[in-house]
Protein backbone atom coordinates (compact mmCIF):
# COMPACT_ATOMS: atom_id res chain seq x y z
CA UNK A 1 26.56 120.93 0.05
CA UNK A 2 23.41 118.71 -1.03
CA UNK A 3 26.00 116.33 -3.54
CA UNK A 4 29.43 116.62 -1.80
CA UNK A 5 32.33 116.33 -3.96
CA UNK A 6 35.61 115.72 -2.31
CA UNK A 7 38.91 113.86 -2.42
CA UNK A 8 39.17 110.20 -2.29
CA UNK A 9 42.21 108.06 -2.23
CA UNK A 10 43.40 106.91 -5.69
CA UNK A 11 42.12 103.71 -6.14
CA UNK A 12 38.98 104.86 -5.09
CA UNK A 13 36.34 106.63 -7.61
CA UNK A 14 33.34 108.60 -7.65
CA UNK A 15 29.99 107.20 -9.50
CA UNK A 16 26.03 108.03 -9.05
CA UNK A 17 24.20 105.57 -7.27
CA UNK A 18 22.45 104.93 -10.70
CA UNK A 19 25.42 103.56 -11.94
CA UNK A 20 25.76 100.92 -8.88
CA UNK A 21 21.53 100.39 -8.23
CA UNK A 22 18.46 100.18 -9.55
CA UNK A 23 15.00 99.67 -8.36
CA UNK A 24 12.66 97.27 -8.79
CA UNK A 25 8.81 96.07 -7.43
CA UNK A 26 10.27 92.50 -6.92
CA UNK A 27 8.61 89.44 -8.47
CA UNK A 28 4.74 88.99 -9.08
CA UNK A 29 3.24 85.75 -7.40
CA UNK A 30 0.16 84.71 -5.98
CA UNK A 31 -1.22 81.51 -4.05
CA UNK A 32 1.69 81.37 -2.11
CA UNK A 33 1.56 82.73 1.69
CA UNK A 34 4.21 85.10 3.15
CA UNK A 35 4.74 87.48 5.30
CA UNK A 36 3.49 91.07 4.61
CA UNK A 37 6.80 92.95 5.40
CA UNK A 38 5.56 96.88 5.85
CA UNK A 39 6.93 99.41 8.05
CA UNK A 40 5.55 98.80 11.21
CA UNK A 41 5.82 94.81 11.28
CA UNK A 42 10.18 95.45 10.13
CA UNK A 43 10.02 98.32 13.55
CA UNK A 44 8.49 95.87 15.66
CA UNK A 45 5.37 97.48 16.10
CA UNK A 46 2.46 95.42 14.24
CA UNK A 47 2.01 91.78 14.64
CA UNK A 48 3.24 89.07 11.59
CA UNK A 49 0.32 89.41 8.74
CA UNK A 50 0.36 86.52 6.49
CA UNK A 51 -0.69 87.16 2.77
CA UNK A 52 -1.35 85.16 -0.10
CA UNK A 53 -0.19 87.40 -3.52
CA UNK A 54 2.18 90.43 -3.71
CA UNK A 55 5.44 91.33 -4.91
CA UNK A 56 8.12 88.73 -3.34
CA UNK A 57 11.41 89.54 -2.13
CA UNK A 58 14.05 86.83 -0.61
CA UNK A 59 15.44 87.30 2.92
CA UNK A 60 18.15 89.50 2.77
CA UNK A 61 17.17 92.12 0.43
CA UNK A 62 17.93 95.45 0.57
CA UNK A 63 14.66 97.76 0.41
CA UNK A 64 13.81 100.89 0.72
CA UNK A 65 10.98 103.71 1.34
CA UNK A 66 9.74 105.16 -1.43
CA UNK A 67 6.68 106.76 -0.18
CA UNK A 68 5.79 108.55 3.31
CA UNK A 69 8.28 110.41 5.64
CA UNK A 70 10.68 108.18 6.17
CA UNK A 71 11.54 107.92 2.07
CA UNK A 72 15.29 106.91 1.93
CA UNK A 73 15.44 104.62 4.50
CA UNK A 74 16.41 101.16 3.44
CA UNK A 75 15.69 98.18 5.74
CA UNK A 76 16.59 94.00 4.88
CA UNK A 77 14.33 91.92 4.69
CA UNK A 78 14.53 89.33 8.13
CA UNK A 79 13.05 86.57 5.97
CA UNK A 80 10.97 86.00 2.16
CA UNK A 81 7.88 87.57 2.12
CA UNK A 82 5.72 90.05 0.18
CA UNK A 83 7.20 93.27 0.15
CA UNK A 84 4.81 96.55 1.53
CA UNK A 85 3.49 98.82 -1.27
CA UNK A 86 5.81 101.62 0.53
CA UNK A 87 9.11 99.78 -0.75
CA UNK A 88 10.88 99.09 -3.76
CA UNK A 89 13.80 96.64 -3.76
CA UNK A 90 16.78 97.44 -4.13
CA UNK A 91 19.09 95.53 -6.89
CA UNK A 92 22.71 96.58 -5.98
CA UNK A 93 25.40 95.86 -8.24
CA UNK A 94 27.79 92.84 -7.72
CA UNK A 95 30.94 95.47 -7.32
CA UNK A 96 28.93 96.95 -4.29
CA UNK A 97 28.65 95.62 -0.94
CA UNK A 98 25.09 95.85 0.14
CA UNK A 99 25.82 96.65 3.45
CA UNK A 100 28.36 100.12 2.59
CA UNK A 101 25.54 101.18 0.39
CA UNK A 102 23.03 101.39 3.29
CA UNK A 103 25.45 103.16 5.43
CA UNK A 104 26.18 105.35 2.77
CA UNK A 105 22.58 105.98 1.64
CA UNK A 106 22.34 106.83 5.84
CA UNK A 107 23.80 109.74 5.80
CA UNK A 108 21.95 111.03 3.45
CA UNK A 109 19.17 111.08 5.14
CA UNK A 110 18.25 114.75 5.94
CA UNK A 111 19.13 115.51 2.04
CA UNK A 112 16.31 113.30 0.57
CA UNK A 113 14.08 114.25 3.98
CA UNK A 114 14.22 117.65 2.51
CA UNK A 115 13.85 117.12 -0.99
CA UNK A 116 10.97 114.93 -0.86
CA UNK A 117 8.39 115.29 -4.03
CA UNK A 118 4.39 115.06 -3.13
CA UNK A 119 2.48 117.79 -0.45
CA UNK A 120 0.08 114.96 1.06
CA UNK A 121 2.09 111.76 0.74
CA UNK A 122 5.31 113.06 0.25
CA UNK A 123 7.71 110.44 -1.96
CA UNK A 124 11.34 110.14 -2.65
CA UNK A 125 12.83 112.11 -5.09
CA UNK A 126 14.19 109.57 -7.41
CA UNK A 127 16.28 111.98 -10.00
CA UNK A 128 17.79 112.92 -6.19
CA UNK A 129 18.88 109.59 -5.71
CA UNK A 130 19.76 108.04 -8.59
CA UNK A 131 22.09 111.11 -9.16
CA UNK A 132 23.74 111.06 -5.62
CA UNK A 133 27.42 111.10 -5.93
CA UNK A 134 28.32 108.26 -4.71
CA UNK A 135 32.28 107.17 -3.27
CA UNK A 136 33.03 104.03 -4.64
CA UNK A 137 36.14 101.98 -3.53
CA UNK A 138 37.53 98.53 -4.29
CA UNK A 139 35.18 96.01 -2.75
CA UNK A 140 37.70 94.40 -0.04
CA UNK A 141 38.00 97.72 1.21
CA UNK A 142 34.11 98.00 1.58
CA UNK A 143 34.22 95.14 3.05
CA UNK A 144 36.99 96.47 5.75
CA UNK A 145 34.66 99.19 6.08
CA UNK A 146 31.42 97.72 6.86
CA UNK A 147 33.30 95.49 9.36
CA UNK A 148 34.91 98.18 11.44
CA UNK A 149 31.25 100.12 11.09
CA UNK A 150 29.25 97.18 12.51
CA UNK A 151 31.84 97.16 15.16
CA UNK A 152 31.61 100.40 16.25
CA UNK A 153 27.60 101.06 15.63
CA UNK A 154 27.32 97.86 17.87
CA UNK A 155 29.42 99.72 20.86
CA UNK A 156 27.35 103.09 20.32
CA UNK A 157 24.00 101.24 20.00
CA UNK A 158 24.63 99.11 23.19
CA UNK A 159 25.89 102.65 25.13
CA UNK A 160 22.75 104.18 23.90
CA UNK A 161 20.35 101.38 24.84
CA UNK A 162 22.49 101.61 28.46
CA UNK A 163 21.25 105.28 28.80
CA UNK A 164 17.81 104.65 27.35
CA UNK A 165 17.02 102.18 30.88
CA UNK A 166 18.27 105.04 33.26
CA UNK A 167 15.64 107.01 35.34
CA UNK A 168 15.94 110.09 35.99
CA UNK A 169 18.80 112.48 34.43
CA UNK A 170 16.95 113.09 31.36
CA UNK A 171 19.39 116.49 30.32
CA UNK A 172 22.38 114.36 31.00
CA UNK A 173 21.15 111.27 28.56
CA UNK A 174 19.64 113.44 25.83
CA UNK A 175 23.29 115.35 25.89
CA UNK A 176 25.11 112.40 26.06
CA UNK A 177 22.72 110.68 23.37
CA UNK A 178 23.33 114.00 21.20
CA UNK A 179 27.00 113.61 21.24
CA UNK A 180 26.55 109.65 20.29
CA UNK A 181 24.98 111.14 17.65
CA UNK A 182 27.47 113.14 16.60
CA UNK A 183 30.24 110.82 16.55
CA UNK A 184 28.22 108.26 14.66
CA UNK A 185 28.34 111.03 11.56
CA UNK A 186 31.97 111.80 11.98
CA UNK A 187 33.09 108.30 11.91
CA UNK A 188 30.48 107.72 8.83
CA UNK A 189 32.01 111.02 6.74
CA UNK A 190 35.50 109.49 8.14
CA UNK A 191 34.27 106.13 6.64
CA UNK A 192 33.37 107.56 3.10
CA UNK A 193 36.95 109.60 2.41
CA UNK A 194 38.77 106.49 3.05
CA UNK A 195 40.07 107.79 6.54
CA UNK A 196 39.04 105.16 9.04
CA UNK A 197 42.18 104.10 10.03
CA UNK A 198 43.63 101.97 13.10
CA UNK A 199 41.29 104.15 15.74
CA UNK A 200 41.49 102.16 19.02
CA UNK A 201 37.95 102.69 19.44
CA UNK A 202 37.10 100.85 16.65
């Protein structure tokens, strides 16, 4: 289903991601220099470009893509700067923890891949997002969730990396990458029905 509906303990409660979000272009300045934070400089890929007007975001805030094929990924910001003309910023409501929102907005990537708007550039369906149902429980439990996510995402990134560095075998890594892959999205639908329990793993 493209908005899954499903049980959720009882002090939990569904909501749209309208209701806990909004998006904004950040603040106007100019004759200040910052960093340019686009796409390729946040991957790694494209050395530090230093600007001098643009729309300035503080380090630690959520953004995401808005435009290109990667809409619907959200990224924070590693330090103030002027955010690229691809984001928007993302204002998350004070009974949301930033961090559960991005994991939740993960796993919902293919669903806004698919639904993007726009045949050359395509962009991110907005009405898509903003209506998203969206599993909201009480923040110290979001909290408890994002902690035992990092935890595990840390142990599955590090066994992935591990695999990455090996020569050789490359049927054996992309299998074994393919079922890291898989368990990341069980433990994340696990995560978002208030079911991650006591799981030594984690």
């Amino acid at each position: 289903m493209e908005n899954e509906i499903y049980a959720l303990p009882d002090n939990w409660s569904w909501t749209k991601l309208k209701n806990v979000c909004s998006l904004s272009q950040g603040q106007k300045i100019s004759d200040k220099n910052f960093p340019y934070l686009e796409v390729k400089y946040l991957r790694g890929f494209k050395e530090k470009k230093m600007i001098d007007s643009g729309n300035y975001i503080s380090a630690g805030t959520k953004i995401i893509l808005v435009d290109g094929e990667n809409s619907g990924e959200i990224f924070t910001a590693p330090e103030n700067g002027y955010m690229g003309s691809t984001f928007r910023a993302l204002d998350i409501f004070s009974n949301v923890d930033a961090d559960y929102f991005q994991y939740f907005v993960s796993t919902k990537k293919e669903l806004y891949h698919s639904k993007k708007r726009g045949s050359a550039i395509p962009h991110l369906d907005k009405k898509l997002f903003y209506t998203t149902p969206f599993p909201l429980p009480p923040l110290d439990e979001q909290k408890r969730i994002v902690e035992i996510l990092d935890k595990v995402f840390l142990k599955l990134n590090q066994a992935e990396e591990k695999l990455n560095l090996i020569v050789g075998y490359n049927d054996l890594k992309n299998n074994t990458i393919g079922k890291i892959d898989v368990m990341k999205k069980s433990i994340l639908a696990q995560a978002f029905r208030g079911k991650l329990g006591t799981n030594k793993f984690y």
